[in-house]
N, C-alpha and C. Protein backbone atom coordinates (compact mmCIF):
# COMPACT_ATOMS: atom_id res chain seq x y z
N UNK A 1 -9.74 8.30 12.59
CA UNK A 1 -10.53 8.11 11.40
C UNK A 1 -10.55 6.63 11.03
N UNK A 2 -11.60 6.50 10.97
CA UNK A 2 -11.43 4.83 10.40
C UNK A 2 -11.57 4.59 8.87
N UNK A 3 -10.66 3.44 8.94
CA UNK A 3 -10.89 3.31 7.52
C UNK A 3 -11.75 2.33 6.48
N UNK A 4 -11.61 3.10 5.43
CA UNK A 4 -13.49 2.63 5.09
C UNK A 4 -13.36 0.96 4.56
N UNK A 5 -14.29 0.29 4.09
CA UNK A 5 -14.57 -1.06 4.34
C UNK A 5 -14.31 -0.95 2.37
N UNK A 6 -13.84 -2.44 2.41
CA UNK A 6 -13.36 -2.85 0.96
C UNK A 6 -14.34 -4.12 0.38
N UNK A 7 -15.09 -3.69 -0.97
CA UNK A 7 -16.21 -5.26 -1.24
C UNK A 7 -14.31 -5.41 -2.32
N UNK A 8 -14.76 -7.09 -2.13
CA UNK A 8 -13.96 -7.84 -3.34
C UNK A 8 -14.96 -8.81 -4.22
N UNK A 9 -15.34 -8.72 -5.26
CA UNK A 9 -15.95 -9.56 -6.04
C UNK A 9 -15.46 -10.05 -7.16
N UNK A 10 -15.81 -11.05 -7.29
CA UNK A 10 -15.54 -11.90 -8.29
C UNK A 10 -16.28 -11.55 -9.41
N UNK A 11 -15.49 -11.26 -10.64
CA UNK A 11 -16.40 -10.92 -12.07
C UNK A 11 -16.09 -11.75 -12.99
N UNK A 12 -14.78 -12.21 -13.25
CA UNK A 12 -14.54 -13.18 -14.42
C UNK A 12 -13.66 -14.12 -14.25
N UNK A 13 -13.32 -14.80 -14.96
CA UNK A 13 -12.47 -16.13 -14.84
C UNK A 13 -11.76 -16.24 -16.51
N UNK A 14 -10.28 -15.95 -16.35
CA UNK A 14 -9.84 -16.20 -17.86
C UNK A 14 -9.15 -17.54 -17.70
N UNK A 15 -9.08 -18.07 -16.81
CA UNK A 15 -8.25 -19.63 -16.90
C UNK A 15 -9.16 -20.73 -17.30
N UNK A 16 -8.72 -21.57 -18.03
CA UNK A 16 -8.95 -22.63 -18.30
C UNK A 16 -9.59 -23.57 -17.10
N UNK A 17 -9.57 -23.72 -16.32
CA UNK A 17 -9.40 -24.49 -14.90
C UNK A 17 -10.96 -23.67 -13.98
N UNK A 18 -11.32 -24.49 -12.95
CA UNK A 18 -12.42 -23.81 -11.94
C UNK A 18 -11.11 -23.02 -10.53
N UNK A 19 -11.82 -22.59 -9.70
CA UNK A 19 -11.14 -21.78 -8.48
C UNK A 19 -11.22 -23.46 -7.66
N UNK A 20 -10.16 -23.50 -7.50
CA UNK A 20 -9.53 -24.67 -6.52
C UNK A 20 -10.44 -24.86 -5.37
N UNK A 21 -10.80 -23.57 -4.98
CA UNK A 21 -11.51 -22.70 -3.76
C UNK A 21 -12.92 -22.69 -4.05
N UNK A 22 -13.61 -22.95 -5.20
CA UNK A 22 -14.51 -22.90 -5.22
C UNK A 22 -15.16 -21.80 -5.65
N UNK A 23 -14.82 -20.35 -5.74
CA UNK A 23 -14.82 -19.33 -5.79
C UNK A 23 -15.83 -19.30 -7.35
N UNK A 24 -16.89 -19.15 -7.25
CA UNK A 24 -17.59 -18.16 -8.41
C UNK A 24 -17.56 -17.12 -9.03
N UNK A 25 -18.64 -16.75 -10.32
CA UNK A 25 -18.31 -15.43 -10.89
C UNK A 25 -19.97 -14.61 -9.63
N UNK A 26 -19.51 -13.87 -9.15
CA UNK A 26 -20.65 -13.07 -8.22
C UNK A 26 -20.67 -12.99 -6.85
N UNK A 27 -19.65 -14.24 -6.54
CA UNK A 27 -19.16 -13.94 -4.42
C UNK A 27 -18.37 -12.68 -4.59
N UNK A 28 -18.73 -12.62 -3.23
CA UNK A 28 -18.24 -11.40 -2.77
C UNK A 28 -18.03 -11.45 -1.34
N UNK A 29 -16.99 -10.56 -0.95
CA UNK A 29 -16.61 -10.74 0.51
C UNK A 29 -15.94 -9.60 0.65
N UNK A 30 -16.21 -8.80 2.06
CA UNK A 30 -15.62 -7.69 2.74
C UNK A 30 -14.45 -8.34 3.27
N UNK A 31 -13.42 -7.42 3.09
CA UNK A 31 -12.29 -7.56 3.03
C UNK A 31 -11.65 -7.55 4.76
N UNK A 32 -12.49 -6.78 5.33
CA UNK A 32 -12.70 -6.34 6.47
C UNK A 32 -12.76 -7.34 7.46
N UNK A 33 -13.96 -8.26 7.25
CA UNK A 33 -14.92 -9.16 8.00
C UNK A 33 -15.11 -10.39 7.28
N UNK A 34 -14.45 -10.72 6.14
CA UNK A 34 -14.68 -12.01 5.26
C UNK A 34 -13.48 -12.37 4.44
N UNK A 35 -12.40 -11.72 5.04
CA UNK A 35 -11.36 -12.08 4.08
C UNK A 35 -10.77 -13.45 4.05
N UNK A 36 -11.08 -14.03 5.27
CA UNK A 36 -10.84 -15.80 5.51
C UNK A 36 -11.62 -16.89 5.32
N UNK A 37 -12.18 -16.08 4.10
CA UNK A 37 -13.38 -16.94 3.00
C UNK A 37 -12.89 -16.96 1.92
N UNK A 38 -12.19 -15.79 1.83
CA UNK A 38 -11.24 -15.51 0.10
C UNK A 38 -10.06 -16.56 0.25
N UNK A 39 -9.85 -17.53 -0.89
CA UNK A 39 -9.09 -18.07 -1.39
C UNK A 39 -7.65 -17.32 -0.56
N UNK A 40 -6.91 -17.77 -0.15
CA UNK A 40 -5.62 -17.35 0.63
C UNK A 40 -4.35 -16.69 -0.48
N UNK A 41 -4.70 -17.22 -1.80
CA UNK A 41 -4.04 -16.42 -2.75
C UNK A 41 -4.75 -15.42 -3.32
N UNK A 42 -5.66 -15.42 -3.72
CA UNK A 42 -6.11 -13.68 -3.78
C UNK A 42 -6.30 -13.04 -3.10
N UNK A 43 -6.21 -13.54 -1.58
CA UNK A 43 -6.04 -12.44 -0.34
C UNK A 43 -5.26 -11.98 -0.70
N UNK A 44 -3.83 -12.61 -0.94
CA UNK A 44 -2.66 -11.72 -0.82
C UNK A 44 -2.30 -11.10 -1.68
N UNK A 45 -2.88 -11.39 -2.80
CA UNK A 45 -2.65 -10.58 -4.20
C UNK A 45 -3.24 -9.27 -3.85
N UNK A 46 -4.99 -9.79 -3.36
CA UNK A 46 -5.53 -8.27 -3.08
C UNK A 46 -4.68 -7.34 -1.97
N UNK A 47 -3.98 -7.78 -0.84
CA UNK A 47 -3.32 -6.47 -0.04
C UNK A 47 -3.53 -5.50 -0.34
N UNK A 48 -2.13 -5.74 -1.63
CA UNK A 48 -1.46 -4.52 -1.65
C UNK A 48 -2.84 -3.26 -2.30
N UNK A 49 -3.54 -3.67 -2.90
CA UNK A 49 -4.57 -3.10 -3.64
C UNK A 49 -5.39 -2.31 -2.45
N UNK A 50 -6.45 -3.26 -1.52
CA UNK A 50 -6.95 -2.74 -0.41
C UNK A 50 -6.10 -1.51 0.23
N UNK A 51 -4.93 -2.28 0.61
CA UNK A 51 -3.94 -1.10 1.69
C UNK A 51 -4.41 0.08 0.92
N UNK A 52 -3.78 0.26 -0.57
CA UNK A 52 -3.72 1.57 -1.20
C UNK A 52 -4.71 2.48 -0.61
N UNK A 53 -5.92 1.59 -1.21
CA UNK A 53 -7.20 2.04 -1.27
C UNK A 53 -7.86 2.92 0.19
N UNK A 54 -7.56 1.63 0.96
CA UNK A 54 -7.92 2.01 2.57
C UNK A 54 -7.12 3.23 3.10
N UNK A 55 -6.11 3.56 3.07
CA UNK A 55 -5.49 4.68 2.95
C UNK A 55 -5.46 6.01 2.05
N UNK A 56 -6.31 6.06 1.14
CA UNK A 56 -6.38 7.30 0.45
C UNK A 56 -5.55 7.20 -0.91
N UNK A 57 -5.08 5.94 -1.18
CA UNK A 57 -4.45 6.09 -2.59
C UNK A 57 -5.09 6.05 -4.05
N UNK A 58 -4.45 6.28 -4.92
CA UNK A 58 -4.89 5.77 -5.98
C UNK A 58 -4.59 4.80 -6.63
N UNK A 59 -5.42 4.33 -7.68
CA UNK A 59 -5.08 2.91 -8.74
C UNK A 59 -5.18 3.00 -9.74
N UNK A 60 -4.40 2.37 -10.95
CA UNK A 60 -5.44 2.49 -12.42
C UNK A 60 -6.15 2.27 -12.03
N UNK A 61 -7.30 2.50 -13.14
CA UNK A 61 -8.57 1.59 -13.04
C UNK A 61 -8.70 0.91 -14.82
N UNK A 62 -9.60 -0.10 -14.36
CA UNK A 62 -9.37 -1.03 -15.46
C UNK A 62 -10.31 -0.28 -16.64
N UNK A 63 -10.38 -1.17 -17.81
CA UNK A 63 -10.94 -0.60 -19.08
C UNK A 63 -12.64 -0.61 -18.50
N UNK A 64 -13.04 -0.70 -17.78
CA UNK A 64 -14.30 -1.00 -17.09
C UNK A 64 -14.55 0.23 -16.66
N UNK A 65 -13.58 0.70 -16.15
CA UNK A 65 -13.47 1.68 -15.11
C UNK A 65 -13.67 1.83 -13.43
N UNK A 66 -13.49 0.68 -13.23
CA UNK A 66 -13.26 0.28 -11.95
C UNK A 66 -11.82 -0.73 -11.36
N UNK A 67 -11.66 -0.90 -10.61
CA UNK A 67 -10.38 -1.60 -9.96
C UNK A 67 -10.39 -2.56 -9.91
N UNK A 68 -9.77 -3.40 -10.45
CA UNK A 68 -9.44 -4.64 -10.74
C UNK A 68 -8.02 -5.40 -10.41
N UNK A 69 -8.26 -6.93 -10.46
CA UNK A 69 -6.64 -7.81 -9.90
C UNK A 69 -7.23 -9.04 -10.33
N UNK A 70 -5.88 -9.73 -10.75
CA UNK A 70 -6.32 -11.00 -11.07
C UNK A 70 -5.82 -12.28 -9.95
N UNK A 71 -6.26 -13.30 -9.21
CA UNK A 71 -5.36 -14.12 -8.74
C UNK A 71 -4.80 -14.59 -9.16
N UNK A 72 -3.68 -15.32 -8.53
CA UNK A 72 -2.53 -15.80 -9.15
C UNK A 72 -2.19 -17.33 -9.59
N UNK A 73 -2.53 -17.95 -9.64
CA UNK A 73 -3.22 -19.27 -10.18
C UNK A 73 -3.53 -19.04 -11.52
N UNK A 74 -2.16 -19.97 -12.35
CA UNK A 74 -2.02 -19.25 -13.30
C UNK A 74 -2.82 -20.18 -14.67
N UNK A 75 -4.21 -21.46 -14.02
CA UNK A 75 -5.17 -22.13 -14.47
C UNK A 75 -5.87 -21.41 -14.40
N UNK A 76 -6.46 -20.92 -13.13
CA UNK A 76 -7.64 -20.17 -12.94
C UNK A 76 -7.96 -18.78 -13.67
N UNK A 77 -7.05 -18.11 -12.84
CA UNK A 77 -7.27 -16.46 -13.16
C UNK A 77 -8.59 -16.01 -12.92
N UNK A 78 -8.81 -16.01 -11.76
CA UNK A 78 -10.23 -15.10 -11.52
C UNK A 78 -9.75 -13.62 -11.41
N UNK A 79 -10.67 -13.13 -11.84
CA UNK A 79 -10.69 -11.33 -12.05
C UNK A 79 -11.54 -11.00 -10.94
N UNK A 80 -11.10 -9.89 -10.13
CA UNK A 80 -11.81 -9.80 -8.80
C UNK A 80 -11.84 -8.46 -9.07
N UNK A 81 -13.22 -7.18 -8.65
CA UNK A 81 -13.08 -6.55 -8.64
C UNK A 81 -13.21 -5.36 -7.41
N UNK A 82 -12.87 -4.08 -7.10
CA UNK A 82 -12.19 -3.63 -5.60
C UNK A 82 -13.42 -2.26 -5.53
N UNK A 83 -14.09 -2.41 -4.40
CA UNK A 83 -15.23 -1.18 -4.21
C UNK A 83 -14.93 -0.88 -3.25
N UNK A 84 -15.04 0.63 -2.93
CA UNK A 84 -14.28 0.91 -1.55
C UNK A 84 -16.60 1.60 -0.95
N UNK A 85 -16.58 0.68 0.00
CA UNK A 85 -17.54 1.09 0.33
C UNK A 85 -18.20 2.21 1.08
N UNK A 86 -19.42 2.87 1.14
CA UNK A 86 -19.56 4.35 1.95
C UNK A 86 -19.48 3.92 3.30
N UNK A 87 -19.22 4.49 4.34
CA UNK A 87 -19.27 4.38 5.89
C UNK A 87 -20.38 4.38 6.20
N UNK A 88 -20.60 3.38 7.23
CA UNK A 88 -21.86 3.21 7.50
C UNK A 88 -21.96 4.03 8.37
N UNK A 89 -23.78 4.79 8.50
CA UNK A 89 -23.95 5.82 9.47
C UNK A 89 -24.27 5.39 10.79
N UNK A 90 -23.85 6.24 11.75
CA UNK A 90 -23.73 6.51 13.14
C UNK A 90 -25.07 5.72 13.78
């Protein structure tokens, strides 16, 4: 079974400061196939989140109602949010 593909996007920014990285509110990158575009600290923040996900787990979900993480850059704080995408067909 393979496992299904993860979007990460960028929605907000509570830090004071820009993404070191450059990182906007609206990129987005498969976690899959673009994760060595993501800032190297919210890669790793995101893991543990993806793993869950990619495996069948669950998460809170935020007051939004979707899945959310913040990076760790504690100027920045971009809010990234976690879509587990449909499988693409055959």
């Amino acid at each position: 079974m393979k496992k299904p593909s993860v979007r990460i996007t960028l929605v907000d920014r509570l830090g004071p400061c820009r993404c070191h990285r450059g990182h906007q509110i609206g990129d987005s990158f498969d976690f899959e196939t673009q994760r060595g575009e993501l800032c190297p600290m919210a890669a790793h923040a995101a893991f543990p989140f993806v793993d869950i996900l990619r495996y069948g787990g669950t998460l809170p979900k935020s007051r939004h109602g979707d899945y959310r993480f913040c990076c760790p850059d504690a100027d920045v704080v971009n809010v990234f949010r976690l879509e587990i995408l449909p499988p693409e067909e055959p």
